[in-house]
N, C-alpha and C. Protein backbone atom coordinates (compact mmCIF):
# COMPACT_ATOMS: atom_id res chain seq x y z
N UNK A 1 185.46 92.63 100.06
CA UNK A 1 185.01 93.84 100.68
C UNK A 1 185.68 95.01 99.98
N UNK A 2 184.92 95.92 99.65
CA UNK A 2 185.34 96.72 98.52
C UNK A 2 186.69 98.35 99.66
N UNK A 3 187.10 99.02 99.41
CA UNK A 3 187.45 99.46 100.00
C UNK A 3 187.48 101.25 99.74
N UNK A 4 186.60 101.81 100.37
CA UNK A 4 186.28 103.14 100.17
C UNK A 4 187.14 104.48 100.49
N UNK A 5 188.19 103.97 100.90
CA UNK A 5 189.29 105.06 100.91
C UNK A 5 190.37 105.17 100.26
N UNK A 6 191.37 105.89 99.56
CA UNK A 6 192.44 105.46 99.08
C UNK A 6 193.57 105.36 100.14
N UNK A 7 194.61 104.59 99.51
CA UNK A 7 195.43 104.07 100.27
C UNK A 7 196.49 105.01 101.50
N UNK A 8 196.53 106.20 101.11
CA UNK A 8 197.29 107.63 101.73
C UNK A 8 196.24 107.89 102.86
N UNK A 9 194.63 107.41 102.75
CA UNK A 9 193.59 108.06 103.60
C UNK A 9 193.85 107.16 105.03
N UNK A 10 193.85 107.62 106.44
CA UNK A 10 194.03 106.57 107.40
C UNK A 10 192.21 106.45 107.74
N UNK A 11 191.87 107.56 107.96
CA UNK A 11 190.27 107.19 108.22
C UNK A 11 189.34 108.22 107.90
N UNK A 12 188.05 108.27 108.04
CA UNK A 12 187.22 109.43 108.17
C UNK A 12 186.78 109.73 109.59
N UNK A 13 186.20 111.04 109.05
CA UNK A 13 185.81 112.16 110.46
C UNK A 13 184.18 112.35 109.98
N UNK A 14 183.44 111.94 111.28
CA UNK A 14 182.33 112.06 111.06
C UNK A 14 182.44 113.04 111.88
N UNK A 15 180.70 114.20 111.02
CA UNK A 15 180.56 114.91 112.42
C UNK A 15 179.47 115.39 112.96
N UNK A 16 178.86 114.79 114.15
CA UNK A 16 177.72 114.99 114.22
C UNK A 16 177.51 115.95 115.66
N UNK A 17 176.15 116.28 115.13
CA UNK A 17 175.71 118.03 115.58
C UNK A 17 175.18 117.61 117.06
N UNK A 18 175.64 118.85 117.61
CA UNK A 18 175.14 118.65 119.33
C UNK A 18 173.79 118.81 119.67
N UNK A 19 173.15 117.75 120.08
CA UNK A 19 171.81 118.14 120.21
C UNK A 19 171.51 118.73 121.65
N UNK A 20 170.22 119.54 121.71
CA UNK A 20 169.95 120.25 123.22
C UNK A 20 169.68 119.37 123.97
N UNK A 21 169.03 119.45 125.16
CA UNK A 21 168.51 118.71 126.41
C UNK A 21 167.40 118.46 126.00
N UNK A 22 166.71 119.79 125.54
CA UNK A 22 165.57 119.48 125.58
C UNK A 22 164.95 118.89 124.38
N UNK A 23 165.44 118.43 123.15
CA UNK A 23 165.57 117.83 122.17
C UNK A 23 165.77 116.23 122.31
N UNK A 24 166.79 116.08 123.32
CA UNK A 24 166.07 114.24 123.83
C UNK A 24 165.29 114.25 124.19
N UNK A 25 164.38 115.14 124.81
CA UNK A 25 163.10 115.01 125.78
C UNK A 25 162.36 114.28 124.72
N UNK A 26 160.93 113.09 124.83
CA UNK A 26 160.12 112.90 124.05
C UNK A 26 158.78 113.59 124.23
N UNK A 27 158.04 113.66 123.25
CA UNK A 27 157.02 115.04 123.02
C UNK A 27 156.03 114.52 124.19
N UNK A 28 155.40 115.46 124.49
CA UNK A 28 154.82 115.12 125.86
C UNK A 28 155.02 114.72 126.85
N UNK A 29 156.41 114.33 127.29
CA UNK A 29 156.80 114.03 128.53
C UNK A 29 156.56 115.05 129.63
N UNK A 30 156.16 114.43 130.91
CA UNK A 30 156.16 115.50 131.93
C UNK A 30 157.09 114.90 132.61
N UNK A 31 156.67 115.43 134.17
CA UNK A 31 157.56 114.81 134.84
C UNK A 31 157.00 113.45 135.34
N UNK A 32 157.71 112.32 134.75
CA UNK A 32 157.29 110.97 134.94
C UNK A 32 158.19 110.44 136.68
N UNK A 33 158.82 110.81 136.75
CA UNK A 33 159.74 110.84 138.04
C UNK A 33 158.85 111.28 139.72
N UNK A 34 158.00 112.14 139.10
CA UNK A 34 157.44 113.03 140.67
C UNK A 34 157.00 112.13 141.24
N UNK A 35 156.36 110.84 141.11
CA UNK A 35 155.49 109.61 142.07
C UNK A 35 156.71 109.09 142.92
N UNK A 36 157.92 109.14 142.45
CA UNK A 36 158.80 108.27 143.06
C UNK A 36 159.50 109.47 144.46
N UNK A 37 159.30 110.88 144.20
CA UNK A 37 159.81 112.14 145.00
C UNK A 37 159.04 111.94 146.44
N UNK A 38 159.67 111.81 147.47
CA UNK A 38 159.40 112.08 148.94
C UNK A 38 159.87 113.14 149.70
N UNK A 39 159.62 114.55 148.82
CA UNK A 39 159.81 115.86 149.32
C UNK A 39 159.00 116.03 150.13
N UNK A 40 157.81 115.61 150.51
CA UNK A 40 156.96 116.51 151.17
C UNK A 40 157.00 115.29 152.63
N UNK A 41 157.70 114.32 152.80
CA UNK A 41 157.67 113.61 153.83
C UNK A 41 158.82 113.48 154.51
N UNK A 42 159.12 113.58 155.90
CA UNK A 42 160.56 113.71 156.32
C UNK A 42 160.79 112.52 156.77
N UNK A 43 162.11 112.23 156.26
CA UNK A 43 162.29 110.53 156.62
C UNK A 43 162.70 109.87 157.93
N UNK A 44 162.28 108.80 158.25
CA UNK A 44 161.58 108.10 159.25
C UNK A 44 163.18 107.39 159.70
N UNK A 45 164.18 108.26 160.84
CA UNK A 45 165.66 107.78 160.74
C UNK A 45 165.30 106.91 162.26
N UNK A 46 164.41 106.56 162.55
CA UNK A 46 164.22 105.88 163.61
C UNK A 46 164.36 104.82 163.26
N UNK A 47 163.06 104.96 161.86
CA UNK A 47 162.98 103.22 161.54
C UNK A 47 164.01 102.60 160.79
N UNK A 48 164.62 103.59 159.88
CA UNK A 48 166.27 103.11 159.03
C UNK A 48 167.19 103.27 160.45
N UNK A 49 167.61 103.41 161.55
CA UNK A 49 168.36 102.89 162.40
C UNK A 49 168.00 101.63 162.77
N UNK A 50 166.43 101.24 163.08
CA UNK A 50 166.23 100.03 163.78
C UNK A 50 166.51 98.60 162.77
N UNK A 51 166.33 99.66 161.49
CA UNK A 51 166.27 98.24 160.41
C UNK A 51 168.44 98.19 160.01
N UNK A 52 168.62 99.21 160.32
CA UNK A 52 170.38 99.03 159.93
C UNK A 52 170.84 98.06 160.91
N UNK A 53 170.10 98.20 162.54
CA UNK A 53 170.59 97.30 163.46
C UNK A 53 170.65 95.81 163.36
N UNK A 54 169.25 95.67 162.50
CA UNK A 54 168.89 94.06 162.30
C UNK A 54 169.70 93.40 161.22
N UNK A 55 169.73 94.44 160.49
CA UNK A 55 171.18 93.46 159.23
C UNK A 55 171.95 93.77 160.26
N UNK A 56 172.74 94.26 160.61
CA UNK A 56 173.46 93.96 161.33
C UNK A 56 173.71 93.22 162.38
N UNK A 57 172.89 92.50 162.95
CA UNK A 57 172.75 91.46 164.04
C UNK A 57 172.46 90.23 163.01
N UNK A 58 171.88 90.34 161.99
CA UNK A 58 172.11 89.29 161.22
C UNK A 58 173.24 88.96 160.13
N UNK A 59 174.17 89.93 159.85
CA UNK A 59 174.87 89.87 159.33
C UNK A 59 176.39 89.01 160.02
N UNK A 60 175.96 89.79 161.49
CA UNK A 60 176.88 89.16 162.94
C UNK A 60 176.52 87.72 162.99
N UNK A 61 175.34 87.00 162.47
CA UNK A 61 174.90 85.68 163.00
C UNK A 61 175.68 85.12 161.42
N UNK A 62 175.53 85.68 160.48
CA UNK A 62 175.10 84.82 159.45
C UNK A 62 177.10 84.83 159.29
N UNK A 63 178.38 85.80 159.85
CA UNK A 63 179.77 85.55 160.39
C UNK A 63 179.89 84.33 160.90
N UNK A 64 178.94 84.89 161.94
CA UNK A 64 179.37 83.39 163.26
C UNK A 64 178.92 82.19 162.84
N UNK A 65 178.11 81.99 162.40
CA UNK A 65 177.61 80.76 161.71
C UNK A 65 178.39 79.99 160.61
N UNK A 66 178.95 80.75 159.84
CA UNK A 66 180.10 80.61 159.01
C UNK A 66 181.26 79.90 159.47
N UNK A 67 182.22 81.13 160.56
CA UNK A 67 182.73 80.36 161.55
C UNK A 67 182.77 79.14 161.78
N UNK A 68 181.59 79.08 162.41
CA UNK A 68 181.32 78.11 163.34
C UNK A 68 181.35 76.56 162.19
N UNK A 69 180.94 76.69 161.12
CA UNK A 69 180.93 75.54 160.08
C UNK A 69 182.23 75.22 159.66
N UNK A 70 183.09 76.36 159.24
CA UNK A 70 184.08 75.85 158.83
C UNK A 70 184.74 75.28 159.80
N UNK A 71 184.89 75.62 161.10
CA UNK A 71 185.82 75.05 162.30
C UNK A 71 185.55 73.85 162.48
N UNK A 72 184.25 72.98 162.20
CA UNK A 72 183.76 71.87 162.24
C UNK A 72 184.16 70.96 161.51
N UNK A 73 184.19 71.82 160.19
CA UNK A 73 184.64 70.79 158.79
C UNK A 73 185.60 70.72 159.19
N UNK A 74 186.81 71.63 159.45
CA UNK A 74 187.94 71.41 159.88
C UNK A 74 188.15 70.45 160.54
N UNK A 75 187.41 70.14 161.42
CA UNK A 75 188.16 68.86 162.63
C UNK A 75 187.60 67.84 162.30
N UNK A 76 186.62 67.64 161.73
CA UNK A 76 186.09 66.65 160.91
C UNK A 76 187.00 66.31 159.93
N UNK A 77 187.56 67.00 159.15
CA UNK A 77 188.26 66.75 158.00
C UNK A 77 189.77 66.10 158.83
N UNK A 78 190.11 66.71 159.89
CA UNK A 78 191.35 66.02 160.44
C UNK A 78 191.23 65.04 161.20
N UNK A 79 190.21 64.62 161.63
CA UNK A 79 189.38 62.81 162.05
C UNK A 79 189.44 61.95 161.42
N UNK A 80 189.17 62.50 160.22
CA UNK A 80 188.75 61.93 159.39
C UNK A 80 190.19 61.74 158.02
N UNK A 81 191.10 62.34 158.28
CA UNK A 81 192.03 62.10 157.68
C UNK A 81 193.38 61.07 158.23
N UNK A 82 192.69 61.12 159.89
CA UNK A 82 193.73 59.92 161.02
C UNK A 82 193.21 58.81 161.01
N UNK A 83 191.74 58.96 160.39
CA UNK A 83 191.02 56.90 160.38
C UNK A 83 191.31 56.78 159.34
N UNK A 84 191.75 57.78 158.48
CA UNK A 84 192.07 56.80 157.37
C UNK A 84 193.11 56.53 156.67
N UNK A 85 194.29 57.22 157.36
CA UNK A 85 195.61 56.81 157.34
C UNK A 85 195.98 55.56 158.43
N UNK A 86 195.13 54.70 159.04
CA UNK A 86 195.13 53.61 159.63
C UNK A 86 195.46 53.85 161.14
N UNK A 87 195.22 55.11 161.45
CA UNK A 87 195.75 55.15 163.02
C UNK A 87 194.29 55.07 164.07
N UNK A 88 194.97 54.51 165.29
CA UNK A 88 193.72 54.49 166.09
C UNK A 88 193.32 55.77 167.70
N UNK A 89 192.84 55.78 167.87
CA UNK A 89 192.41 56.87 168.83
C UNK A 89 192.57 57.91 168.18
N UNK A 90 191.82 58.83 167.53
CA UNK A 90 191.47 59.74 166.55
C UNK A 90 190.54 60.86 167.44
N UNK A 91 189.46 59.82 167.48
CA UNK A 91 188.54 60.96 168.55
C UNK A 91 189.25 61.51 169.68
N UNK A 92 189.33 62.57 169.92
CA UNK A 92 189.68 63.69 170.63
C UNK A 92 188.89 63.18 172.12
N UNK A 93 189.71 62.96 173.20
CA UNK A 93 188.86 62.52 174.84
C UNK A 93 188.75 63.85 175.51
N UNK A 94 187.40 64.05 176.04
CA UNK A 94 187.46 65.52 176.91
C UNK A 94 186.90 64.36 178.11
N UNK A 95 188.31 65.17 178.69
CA UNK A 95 187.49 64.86 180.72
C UNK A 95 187.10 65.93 181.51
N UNK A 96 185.86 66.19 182.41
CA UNK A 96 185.71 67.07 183.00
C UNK A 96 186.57 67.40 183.91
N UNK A 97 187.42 66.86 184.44
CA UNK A 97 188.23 67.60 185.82
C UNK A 97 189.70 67.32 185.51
N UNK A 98 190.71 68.43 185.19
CA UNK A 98 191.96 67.91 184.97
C UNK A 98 192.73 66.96 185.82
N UNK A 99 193.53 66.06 185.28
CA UNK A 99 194.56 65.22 186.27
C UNK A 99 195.21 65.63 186.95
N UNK A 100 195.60 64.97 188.33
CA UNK A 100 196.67 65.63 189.09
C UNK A 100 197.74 64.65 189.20
């Protein structure tokens, strides 16, 4: 690789010219943007409240549901780690009416 500076040089300075705004524009562009503008319609905060509520009630389910799985694996995983360290009565006994 040949080397184009001498050895005293650390680098070059390029320098390039500031172009306008309207010089990126491409020739004939209008405004390609206006279809997407909802100036002339006032927005509908009824229906963005009712729809913020529903992620949110699903966002609350799709928590609890989570929850609710891992707590399972959990005790599953500790059942399941007492049958198989050789011990017996593992399953957990629920009685309906406490002892007296």
């Amino acid at each position: 690789m040949a080397n184009d500076h001498s050895p005293g040089e650390k680098g070059r300075l390029l320098s390039f010219r500031h172009r306008r705004s309207d010089e990126l524009r491409p020739e004939g562009s209008g405004d390609e943007f206006a279809k997407y503008r909802h100036d002339e319609a006032p927005d509908d905060y009824r229906s963005r409240m009712i729809m913020n509520i529903v992620a949110f009630v699903f966002l609350i389910v799709l928590i609890g549901a989570g929850l609710w799985l891992a707590d399972t694996m959990a005790a599953m995983r500790k059942t399941q780690d007492c049958v198989l360290s050789g011990r017996r009565n593992c399953a957990p006994v629920e009685t309906d009416r406490p002892r007296w």
